[in-house]
N, C-alpha and C. Protein backbone atom coordinates (compact mmCIF):
# COMPACT_ATOMS: atom_id res chain seq x y z
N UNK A 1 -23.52 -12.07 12.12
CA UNK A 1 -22.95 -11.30 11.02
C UNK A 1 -21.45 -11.43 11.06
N UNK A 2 -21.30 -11.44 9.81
CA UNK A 2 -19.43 -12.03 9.92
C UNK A 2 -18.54 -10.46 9.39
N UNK A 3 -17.31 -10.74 10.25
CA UNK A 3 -16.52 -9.29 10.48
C UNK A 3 -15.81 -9.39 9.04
N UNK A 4 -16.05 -8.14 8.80
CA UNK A 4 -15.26 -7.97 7.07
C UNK A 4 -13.92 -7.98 7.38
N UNK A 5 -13.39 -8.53 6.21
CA UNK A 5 -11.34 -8.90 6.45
C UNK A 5 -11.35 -7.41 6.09
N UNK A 6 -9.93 -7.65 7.47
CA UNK A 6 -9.45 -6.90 7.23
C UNK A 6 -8.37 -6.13 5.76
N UNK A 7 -7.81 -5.21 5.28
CA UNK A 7 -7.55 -4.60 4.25
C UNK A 7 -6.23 -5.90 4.20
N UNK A 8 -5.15 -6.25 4.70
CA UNK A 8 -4.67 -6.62 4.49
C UNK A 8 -4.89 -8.07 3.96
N UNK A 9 -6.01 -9.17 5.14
CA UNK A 9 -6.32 -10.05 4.63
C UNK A 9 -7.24 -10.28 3.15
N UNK A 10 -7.84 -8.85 2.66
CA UNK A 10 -8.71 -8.72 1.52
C UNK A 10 -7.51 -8.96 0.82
N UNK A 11 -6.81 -8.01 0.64
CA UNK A 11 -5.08 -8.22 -0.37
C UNK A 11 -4.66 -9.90 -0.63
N UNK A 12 -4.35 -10.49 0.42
CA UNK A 12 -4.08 -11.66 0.73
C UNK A 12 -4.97 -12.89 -0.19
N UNK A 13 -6.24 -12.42 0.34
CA UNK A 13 -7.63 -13.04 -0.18
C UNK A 13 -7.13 -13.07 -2.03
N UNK A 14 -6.57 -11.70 -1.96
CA UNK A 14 -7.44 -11.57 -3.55
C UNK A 14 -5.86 -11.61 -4.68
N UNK A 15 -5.08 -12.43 -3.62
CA UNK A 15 -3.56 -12.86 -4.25
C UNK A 15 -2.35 -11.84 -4.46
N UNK A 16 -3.25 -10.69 -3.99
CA UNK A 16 -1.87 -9.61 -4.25
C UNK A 16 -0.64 -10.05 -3.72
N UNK A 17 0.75 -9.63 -3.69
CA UNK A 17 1.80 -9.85 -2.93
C UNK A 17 1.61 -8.73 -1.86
N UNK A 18 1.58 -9.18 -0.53
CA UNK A 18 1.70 -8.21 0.75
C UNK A 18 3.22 -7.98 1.05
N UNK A 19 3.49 -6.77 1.78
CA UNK A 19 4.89 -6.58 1.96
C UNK A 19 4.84 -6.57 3.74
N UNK A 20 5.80 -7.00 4.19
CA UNK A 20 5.06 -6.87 5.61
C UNK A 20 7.34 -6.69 6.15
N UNK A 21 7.04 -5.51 7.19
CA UNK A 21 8.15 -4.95 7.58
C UNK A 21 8.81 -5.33 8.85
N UNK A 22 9.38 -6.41 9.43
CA UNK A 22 9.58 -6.71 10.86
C UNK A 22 10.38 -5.76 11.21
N UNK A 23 10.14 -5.40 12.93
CA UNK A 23 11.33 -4.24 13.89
C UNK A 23 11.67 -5.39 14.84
N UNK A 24 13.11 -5.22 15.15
CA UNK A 24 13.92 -5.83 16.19
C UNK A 24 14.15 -4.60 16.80
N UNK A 25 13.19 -3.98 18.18
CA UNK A 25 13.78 -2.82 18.62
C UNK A 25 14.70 -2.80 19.17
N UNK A 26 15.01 -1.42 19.41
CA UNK A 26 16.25 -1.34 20.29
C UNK A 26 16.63 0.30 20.69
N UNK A 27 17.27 0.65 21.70
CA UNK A 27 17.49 2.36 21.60
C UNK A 27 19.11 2.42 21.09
N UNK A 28 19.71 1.79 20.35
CA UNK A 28 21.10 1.77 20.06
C UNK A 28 20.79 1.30 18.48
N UNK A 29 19.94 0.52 18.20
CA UNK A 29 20.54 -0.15 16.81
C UNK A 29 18.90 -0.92 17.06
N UNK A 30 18.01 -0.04 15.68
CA UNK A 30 16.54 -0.84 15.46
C UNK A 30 17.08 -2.16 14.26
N UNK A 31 16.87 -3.48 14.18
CA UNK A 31 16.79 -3.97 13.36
C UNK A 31 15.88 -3.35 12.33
N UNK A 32 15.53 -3.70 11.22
CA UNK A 32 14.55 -3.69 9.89
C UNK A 32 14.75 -4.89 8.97
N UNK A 33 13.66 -5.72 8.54
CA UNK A 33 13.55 -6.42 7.41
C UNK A 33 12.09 -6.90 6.81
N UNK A 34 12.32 -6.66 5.41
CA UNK A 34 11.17 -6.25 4.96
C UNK A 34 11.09 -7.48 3.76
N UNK A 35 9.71 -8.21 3.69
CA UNK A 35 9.54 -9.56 2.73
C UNK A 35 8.43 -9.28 2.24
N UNK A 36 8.34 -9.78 0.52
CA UNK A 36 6.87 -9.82 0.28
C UNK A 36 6.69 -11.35 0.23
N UNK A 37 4.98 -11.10 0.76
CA UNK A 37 4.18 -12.59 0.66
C UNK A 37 3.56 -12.99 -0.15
N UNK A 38 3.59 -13.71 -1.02
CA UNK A 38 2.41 -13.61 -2.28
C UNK A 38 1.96 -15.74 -2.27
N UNK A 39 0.88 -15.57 -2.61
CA UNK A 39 0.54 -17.43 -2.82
C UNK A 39 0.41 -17.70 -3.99
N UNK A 40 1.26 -18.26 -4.38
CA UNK A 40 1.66 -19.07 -5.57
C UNK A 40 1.42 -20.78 -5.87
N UNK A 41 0.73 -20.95 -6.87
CA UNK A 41 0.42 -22.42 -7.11
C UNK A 41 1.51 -22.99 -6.91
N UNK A 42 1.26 -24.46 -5.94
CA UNK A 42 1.93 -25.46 -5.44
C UNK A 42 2.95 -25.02 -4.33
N UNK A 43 2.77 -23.69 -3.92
CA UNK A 43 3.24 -23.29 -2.60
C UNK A 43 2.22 -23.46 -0.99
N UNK A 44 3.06 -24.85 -0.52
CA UNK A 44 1.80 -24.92 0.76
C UNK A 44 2.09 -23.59 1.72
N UNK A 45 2.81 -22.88 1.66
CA UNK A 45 3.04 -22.19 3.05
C UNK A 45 3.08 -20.41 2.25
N UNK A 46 2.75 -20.59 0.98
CA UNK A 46 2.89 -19.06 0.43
C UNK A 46 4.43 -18.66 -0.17
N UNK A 47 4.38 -17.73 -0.87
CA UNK A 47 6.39 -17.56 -1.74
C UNK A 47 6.74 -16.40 -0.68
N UNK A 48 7.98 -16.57 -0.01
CA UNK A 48 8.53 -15.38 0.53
C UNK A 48 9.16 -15.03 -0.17
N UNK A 49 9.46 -13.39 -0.55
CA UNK A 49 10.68 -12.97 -1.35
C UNK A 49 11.18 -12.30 -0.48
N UNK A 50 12.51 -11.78 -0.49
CA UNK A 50 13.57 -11.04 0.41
C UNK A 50 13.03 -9.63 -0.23
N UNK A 51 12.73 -8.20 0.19
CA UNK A 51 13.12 -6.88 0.11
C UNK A 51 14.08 -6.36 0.34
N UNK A 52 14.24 -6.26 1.57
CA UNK A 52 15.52 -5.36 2.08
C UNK A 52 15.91 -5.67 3.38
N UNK A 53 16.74 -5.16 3.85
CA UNK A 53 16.96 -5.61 5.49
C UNK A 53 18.53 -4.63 5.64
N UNK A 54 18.06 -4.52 7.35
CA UNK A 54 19.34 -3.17 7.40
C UNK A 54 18.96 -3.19 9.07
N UNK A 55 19.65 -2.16 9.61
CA UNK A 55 19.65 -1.40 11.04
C UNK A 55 19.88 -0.12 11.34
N UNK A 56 19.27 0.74 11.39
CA UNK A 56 18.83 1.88 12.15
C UNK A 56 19.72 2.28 13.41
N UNK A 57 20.95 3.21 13.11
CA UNK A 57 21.93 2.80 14.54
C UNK A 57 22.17 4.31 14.83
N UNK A 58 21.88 4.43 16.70
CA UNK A 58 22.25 5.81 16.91
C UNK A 58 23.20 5.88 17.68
N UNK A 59 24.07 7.22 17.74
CA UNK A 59 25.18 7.33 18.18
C UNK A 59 24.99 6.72 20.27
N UNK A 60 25.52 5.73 20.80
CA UNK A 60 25.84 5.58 22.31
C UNK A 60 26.31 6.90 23.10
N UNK A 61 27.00 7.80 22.14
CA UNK A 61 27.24 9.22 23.23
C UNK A 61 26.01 9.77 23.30
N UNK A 62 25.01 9.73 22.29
CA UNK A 62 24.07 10.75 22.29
C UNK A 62 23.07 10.17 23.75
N UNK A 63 22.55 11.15 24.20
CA UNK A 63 21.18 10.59 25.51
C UNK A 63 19.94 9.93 24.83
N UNK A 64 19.34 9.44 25.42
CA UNK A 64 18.28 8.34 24.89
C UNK A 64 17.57 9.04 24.13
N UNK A 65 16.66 10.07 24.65
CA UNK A 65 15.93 10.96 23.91
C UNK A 65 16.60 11.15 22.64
N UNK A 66 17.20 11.89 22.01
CA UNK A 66 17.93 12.38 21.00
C UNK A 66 18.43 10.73 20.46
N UNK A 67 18.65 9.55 20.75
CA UNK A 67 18.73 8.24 20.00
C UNK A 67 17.42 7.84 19.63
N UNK A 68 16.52 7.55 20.37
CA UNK A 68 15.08 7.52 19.88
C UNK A 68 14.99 8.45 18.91
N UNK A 69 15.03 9.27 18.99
CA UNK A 69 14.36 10.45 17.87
C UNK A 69 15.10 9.88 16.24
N UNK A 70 16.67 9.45 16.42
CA UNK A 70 17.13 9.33 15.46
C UNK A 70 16.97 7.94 14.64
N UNK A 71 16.71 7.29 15.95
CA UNK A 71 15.89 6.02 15.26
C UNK A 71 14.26 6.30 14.82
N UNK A 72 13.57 6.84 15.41
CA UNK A 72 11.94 7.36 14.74
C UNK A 72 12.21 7.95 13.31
N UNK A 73 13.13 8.84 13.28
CA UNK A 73 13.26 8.86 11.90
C UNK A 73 13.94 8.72 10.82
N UNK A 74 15.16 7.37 11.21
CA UNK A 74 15.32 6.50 10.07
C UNK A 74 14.42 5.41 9.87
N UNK A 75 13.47 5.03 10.46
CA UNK A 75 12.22 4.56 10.46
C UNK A 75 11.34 4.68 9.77
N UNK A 76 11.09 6.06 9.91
CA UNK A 76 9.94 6.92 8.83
C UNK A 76 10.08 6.67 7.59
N UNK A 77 11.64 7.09 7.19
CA UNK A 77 12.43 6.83 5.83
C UNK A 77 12.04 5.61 5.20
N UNK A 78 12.11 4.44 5.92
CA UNK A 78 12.16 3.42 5.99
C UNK A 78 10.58 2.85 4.92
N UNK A 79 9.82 3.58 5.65
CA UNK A 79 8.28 3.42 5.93
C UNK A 79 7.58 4.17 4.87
N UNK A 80 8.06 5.29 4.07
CA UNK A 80 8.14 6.37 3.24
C UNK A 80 9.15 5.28 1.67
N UNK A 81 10.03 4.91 1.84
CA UNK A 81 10.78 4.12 0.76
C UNK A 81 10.19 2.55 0.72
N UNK A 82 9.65 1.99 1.56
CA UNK A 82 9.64 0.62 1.60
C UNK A 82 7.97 0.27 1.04
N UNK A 83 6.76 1.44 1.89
CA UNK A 83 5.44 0.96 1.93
C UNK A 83 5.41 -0.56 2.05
N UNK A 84 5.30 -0.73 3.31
CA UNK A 84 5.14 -2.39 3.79
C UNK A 84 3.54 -1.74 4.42
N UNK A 85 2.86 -3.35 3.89
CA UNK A 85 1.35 -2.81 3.87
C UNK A 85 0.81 -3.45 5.71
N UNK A 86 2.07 -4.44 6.31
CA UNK A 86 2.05 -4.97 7.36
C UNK A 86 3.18 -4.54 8.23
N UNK A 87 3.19 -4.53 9.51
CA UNK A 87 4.78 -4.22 10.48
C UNK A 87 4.28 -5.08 11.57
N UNK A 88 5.02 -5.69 11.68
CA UNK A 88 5.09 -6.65 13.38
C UNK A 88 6.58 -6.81 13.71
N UNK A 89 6.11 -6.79 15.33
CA UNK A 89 7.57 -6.71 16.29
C UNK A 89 7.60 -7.52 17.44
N UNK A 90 9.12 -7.78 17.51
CA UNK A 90 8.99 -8.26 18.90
C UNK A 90 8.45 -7.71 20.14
N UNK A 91 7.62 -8.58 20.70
CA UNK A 91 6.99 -8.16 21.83
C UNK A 91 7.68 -7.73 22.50
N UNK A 92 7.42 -6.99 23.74
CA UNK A 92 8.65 -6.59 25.08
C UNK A 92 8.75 -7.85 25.99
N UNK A 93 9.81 -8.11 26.49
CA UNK A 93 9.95 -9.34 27.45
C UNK A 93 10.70 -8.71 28.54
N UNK A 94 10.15 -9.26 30.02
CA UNK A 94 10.35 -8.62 30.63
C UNK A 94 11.72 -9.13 31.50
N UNK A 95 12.92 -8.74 31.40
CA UNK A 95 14.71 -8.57 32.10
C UNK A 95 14.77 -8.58 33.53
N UNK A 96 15.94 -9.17 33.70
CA UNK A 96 16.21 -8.97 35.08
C UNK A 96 16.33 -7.34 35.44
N UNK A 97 16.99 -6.11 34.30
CA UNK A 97 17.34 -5.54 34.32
C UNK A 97 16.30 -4.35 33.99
N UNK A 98 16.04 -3.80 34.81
CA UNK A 98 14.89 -2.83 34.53
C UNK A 98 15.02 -1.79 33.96
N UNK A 99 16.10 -1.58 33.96
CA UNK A 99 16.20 0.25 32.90
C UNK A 99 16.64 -0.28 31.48
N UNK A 100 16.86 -1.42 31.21
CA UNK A 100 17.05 -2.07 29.95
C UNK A 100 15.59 -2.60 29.50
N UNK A 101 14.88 -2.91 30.04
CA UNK A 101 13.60 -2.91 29.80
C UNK A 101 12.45 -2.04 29.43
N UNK A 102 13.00 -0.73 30.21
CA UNK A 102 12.30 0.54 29.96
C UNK A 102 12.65 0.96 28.69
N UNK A 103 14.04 0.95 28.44
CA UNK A 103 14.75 1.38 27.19
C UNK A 103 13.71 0.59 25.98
N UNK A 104 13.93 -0.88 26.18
CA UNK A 104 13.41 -1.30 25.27
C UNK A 104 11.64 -1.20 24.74
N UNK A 105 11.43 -0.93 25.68
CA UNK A 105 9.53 -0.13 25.75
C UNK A 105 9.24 1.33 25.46
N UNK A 106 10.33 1.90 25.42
CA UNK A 106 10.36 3.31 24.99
C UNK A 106 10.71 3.07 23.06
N UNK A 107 11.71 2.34 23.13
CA UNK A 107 12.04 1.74 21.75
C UNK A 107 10.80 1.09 20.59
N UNK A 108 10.20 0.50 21.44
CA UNK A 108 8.61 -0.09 21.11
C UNK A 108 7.99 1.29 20.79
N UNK A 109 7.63 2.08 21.21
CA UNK A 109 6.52 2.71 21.44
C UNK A 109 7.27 3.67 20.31
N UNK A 110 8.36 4.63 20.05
CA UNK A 110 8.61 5.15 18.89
C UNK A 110 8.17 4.38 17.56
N UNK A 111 8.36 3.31 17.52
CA UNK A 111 8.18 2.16 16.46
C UNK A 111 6.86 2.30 15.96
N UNK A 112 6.39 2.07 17.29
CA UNK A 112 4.32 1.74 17.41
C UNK A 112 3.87 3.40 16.52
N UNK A 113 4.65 4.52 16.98
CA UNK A 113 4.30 5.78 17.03
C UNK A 113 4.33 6.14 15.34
N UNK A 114 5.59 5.92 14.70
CA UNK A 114 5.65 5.85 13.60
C UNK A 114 4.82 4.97 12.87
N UNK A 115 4.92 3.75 12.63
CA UNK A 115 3.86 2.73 11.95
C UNK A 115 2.63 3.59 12.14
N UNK A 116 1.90 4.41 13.29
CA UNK A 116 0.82 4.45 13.11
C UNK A 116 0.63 5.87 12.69
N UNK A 117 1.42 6.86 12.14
CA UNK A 117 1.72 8.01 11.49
C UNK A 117 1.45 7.77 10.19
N UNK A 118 1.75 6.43 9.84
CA UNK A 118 1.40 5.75 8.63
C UNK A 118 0.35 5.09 7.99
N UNK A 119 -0.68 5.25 9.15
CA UNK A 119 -1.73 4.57 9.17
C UNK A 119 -1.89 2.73 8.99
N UNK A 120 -0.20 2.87 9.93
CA UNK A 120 -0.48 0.66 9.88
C UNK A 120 -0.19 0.78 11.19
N UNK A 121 -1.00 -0.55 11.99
CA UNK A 121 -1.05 -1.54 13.34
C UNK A 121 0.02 -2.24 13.02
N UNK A 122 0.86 -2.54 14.41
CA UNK A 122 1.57 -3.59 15.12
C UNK A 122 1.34 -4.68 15.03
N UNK A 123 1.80 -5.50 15.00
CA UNK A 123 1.33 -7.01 15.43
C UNK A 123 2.73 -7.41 16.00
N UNK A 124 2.49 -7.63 17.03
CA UNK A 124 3.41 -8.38 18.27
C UNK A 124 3.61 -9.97 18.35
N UNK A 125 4.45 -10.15 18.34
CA UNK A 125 4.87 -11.74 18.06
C UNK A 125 6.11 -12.15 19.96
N UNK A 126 5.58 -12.95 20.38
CA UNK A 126 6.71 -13.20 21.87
C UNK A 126 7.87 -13.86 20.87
N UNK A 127 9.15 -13.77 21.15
CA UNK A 127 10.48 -13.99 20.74
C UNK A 127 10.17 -15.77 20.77
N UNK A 128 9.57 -16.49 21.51
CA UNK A 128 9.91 -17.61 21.22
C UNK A 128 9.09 -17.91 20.46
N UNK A 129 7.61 -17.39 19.93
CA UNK A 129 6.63 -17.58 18.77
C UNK A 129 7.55 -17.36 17.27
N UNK A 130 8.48 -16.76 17.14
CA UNK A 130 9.61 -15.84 16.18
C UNK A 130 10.31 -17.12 16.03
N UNK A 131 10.87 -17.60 16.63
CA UNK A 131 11.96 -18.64 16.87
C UNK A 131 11.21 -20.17 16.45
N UNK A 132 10.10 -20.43 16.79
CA UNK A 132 9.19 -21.75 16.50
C UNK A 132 8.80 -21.34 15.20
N UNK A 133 8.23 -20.53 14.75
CA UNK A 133 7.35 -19.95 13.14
C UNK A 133 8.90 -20.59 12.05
N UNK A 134 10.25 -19.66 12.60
CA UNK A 134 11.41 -19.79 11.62
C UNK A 134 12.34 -21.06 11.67
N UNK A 135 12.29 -21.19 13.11
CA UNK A 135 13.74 -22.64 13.60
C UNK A 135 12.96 -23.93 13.23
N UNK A 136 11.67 -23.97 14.05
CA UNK A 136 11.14 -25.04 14.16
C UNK A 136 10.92 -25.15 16.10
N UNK A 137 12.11 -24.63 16.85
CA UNK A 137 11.72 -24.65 17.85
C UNK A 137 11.57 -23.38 18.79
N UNK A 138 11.80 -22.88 20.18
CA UNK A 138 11.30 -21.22 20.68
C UNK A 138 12.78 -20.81 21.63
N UNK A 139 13.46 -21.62 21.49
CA UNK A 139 14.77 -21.88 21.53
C UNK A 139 16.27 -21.71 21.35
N UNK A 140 16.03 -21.24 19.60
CA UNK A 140 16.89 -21.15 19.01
C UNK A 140 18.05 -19.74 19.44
N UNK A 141 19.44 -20.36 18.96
CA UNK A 141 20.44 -19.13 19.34
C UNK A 141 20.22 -18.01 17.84
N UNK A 142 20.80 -17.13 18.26
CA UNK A 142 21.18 -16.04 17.07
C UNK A 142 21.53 -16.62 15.59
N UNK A 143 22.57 -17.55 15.99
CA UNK A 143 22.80 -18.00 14.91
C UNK A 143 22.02 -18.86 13.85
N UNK A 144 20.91 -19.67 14.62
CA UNK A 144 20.41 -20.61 14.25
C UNK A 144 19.28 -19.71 13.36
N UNK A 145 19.09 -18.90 13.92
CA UNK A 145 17.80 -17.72 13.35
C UNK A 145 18.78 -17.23 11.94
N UNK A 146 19.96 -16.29 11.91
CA UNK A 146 20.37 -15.96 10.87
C UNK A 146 20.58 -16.93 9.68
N UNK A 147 21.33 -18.17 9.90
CA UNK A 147 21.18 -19.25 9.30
C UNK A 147 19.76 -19.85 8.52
N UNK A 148 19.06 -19.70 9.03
CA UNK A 148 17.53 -20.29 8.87
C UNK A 148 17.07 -19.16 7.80
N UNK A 149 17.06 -17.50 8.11
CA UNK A 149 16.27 -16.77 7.43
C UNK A 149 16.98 -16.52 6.28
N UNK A 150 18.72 -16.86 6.11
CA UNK A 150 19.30 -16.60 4.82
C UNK A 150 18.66 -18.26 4.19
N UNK A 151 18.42 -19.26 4.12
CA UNK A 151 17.54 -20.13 3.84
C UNK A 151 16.46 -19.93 3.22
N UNK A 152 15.70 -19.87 4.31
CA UNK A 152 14.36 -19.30 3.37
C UNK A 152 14.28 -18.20 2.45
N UNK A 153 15.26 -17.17 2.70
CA UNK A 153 14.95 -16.10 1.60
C UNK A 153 15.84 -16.29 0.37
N UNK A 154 16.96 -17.45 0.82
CA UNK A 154 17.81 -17.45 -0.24
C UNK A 154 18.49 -16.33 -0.30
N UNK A 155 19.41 -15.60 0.64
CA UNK A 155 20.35 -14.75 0.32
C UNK A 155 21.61 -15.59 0.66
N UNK A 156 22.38 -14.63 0.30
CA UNK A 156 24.05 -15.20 -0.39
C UNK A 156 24.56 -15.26 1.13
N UNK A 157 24.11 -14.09 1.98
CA UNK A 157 24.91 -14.22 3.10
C UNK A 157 24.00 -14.11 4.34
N UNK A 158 24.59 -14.37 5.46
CA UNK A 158 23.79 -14.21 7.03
C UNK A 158 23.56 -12.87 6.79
N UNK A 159 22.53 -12.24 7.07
CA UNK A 159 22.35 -10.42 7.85
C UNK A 159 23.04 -10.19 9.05
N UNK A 160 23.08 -9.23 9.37
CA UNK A 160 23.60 -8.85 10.88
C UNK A 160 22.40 -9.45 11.84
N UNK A 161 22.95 -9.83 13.39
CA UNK A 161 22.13 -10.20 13.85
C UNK A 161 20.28 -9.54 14.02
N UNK A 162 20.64 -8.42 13.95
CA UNK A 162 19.54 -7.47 14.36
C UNK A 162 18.63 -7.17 13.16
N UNK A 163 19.68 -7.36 12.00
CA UNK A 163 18.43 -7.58 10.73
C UNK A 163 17.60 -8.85 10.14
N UNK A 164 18.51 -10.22 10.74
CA UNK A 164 18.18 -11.28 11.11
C UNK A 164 17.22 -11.69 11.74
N UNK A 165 17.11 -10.82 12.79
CA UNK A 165 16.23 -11.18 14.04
C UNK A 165 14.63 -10.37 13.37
N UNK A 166 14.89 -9.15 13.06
CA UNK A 166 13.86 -8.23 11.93
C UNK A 166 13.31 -8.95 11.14
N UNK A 167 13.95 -10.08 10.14
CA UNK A 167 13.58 -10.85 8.82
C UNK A 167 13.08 -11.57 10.09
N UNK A 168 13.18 -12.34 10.95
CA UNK A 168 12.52 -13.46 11.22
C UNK A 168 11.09 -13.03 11.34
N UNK A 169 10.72 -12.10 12.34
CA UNK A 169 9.82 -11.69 12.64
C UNK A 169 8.88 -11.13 11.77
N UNK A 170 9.47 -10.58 10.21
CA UNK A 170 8.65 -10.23 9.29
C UNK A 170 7.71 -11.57 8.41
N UNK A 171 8.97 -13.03 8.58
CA UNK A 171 8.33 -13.91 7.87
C UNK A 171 7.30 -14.88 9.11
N UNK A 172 7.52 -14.92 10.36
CA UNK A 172 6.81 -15.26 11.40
C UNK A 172 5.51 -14.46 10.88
N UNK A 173 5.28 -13.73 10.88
CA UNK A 173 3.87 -12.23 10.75
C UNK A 173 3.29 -13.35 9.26
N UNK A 174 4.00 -13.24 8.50
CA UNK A 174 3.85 -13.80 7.01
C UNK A 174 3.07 -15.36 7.23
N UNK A 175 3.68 -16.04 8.27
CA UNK A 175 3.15 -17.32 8.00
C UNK A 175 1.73 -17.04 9.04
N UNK A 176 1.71 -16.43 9.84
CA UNK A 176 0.84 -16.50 11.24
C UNK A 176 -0.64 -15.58 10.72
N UNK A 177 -0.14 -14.84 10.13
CA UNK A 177 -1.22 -13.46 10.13
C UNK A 177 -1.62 -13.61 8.44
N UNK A 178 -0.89 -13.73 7.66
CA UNK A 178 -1.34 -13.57 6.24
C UNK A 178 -1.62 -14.91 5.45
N UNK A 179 -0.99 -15.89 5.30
CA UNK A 179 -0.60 -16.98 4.71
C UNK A 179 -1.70 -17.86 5.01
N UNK A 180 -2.05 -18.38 6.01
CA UNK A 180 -3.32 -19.07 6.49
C UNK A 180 -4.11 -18.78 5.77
N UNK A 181 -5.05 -17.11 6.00
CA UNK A 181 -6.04 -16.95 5.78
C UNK A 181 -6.66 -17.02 4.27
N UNK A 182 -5.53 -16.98 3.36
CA UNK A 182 -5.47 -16.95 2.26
C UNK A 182 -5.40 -18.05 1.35
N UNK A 183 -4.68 -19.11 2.45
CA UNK A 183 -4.71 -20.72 1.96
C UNK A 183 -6.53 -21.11 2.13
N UNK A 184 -7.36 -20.70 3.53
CA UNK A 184 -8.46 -21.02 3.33
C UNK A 184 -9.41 -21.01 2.50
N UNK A 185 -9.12 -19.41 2.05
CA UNK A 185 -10.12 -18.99 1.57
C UNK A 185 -10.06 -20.39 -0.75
N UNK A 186 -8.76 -20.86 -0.64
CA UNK A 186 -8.80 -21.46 -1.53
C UNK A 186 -9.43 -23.15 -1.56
N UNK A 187 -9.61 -23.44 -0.20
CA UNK A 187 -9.74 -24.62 -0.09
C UNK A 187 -11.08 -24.33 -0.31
């Protein structure tokens, strides 16, 4: 017996445009960027359009707790104004530096906490899967990523790195998770 698609891939299936929201976490400054996907005749890889893109930044005097919180809920806002019907993030990778690591897994997990207040799943992408989906290789510097995603979306200018890094990961999700399944179902 075959597993019913999921809500998003039904959307996908049935040509709607999906909106799908990438997070570049962080406990100082969350990336956000948000693309719709839609498949359009004579598009092999699906149409990305640009939404929005920004960063979520809390004050460095404030203690972590009270920065998390203020990032969870410019998030919400986010999530409440945007309705992205998808969210995927960078995975956690693990630092030489361990309380920078914790930070960044505490950062995750507000993210995870919200999205699912909303009733949407994660989808986790490793930073060099992000970097191969957008550059071409798993490699790439900051720049090569901002460069690349004002490209594909066709904006006038680079984003900040952190909304850069957000857009990549929203159109990575786009080609990996939505775009495929939707090319099949036409062949």
């Amino acid at each position: 017996m075959a597993a019913s698609p999921t809500p998003l891939r039904a959307r996908a299936a049935a040509g709607a445009p999906l909106r799908v929201l990438g997070i570049d976490p962080g406990t100082l400054r969350l990336g956000y960027g948000v693309v719709e996907v839609g498949n359009q005749l004579g598009s092999a890889r699906g149409h990305l359009r640009y939404v929005e893109c920004g960063v979520i930044s809390a004050s460095p005097r404030d203690p972590r707790p009270t920065r998390l919180a203020e990032i969870g809920r410019g998030l919400r806002d986010i999530l409440i104004e945007l309705r992205p019907d998808a969210v995927a993030m960078e995975e956690a990778f693990f630092g030489k530096n361990v309380q920078s690591t914790l930070a960044l897994g505490e950062a995750r997990g507000v993210a995870i906490f919200v999205a699912a207040e909303h009733g949407l799943t994660v989808s986790g992408y490793a930073p060099a899967k992000v970097k191969q989906s957008v550059v071409g290789h798993g490699r790439a510097t900051k720049e090569q990523i901002g460069y690349l995603v004002r490209a594909l979306l066709s904006l006038r200018r680079v984003p900040e790195p952190d909304a850069a890094d957000a857009l990549a990961i929203a159109i990575c999700h786009a080609r990996a998770a939505v775009v495929p399944h939707a090319l099949r179902r036409r062949a």
